[in-house]
C-alpha atoms as a PDB file:
ATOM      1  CA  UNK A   1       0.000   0.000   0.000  1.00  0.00           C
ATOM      2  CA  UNK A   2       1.291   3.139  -0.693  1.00  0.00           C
ATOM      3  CA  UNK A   3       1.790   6.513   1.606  1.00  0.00           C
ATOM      4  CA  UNK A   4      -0.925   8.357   0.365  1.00  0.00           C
ATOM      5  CA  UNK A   5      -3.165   4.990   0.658  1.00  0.00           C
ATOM      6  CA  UNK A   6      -2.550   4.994   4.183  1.00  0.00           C
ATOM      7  CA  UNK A   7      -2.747   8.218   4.451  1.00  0.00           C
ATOM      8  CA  UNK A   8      -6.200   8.602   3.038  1.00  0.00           C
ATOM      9  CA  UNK A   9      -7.704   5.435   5.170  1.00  0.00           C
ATOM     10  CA  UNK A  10      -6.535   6.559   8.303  1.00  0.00           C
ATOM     11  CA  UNK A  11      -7.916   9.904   7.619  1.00  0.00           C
ATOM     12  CA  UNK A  12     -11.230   7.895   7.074  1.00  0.00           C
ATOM     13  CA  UNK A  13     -11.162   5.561   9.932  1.00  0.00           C
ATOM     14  CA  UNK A  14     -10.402   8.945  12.208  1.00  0.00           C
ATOM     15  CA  UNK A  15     -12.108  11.636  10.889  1.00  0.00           C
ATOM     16  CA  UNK A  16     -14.392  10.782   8.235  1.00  0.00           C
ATOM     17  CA  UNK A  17     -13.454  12.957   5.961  1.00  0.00           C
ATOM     18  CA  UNK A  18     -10.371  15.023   4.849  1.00  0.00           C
ATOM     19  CA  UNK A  19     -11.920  18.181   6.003  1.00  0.00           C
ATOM     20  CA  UNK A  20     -12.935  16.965   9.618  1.00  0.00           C
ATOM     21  CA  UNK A  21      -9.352  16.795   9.621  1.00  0.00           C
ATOM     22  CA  UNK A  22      -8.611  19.833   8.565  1.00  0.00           C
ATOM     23  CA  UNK A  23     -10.657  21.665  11.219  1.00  0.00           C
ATOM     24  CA  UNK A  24      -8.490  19.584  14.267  1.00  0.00           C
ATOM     25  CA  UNK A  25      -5.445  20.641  12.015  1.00  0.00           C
ATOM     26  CA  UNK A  26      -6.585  24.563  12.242  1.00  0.00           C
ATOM     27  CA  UNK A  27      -7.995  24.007  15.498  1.00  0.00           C
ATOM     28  CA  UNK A  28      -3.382  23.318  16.809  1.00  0.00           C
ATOM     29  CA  UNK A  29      -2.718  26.877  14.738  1.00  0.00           C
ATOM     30  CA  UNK A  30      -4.741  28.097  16.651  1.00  0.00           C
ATOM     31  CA  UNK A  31      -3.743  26.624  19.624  1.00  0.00           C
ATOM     32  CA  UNK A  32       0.014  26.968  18.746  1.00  0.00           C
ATOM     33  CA  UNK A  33      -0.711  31.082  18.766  1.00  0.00           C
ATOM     34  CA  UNK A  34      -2.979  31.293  21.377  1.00  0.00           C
ATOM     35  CA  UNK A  35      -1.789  29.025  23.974  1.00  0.00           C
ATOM     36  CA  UNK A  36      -2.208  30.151  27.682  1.00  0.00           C
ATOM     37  CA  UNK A  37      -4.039  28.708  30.613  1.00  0.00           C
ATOM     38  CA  UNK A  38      -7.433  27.991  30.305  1.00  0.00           C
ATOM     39  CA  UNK A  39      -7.827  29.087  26.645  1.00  0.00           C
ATOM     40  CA  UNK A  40      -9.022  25.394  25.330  1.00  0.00           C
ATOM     41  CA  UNK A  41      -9.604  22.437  27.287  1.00  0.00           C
ATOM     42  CA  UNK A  42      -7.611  19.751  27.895  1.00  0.00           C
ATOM     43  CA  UNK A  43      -9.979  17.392  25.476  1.00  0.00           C
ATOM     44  CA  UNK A  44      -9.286  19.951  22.779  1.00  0.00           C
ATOM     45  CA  UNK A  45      -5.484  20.140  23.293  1.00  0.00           C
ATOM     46  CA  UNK A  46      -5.491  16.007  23.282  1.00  0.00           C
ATOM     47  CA  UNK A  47      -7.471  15.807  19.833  1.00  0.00           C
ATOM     48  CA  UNK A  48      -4.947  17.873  18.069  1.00  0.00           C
ATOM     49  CA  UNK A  49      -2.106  16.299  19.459  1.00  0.00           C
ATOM     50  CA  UNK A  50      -3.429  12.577  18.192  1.00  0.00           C
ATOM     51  CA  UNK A  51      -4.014  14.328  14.844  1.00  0.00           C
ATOM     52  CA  UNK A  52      -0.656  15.617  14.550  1.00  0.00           C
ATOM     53  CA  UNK A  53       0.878  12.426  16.120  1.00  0.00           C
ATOM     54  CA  UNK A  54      -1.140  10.063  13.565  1.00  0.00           C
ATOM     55  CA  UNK A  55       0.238  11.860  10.715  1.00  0.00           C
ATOM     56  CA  UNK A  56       3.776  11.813  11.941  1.00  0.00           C
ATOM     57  CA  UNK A  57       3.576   8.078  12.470  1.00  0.00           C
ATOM     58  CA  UNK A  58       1.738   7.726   8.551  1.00  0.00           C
ATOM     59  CA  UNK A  59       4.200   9.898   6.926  1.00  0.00           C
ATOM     60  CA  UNK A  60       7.395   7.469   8.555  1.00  0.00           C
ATOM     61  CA  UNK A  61       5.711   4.337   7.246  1.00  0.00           C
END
C-alpha cells in the first residue's frame, strides 16, 4: 500500500473525511498562537495532538 493509501484510510477511519481533519489541524494553529491557561480544554489540546501524532507516524511508514 502506498503513503498516500494509508494516508487517506486513516484519515477515514479517524475523521471521516479530509476536512474533519482539517478543522483539528486549524484548530493546533490556533492553539500553537494562542496558547495560555485555560484558553481550550484539555480534550481539545489532546485531539490535536493525536491528529498531529497520527500523521507523523503515517508519513514514517
Amino acid at each position: 500500500m502506498e503513503h498516500s493509501e494509508v494516508l487517506t484510510n486513516w484519515i477515514e477511519d479517524w475523521y471521516g473525511t479530509p476536512e474533519e481533519l482539517a478543522k483539528v489541524l486549524d484548530l493546533a494553529l490556533e492553539m500553537l498562537f494562542y496558547l495560555e491557561e485555560d484558553t481550550f480544554d484539555r480534550k481539545e489540546i489532546q485531539e490535536v495532538v493525536a491528529a498531529l501524532r497520527g500523521i507523523v507516524v503515517g508519513l514514517r511508514k
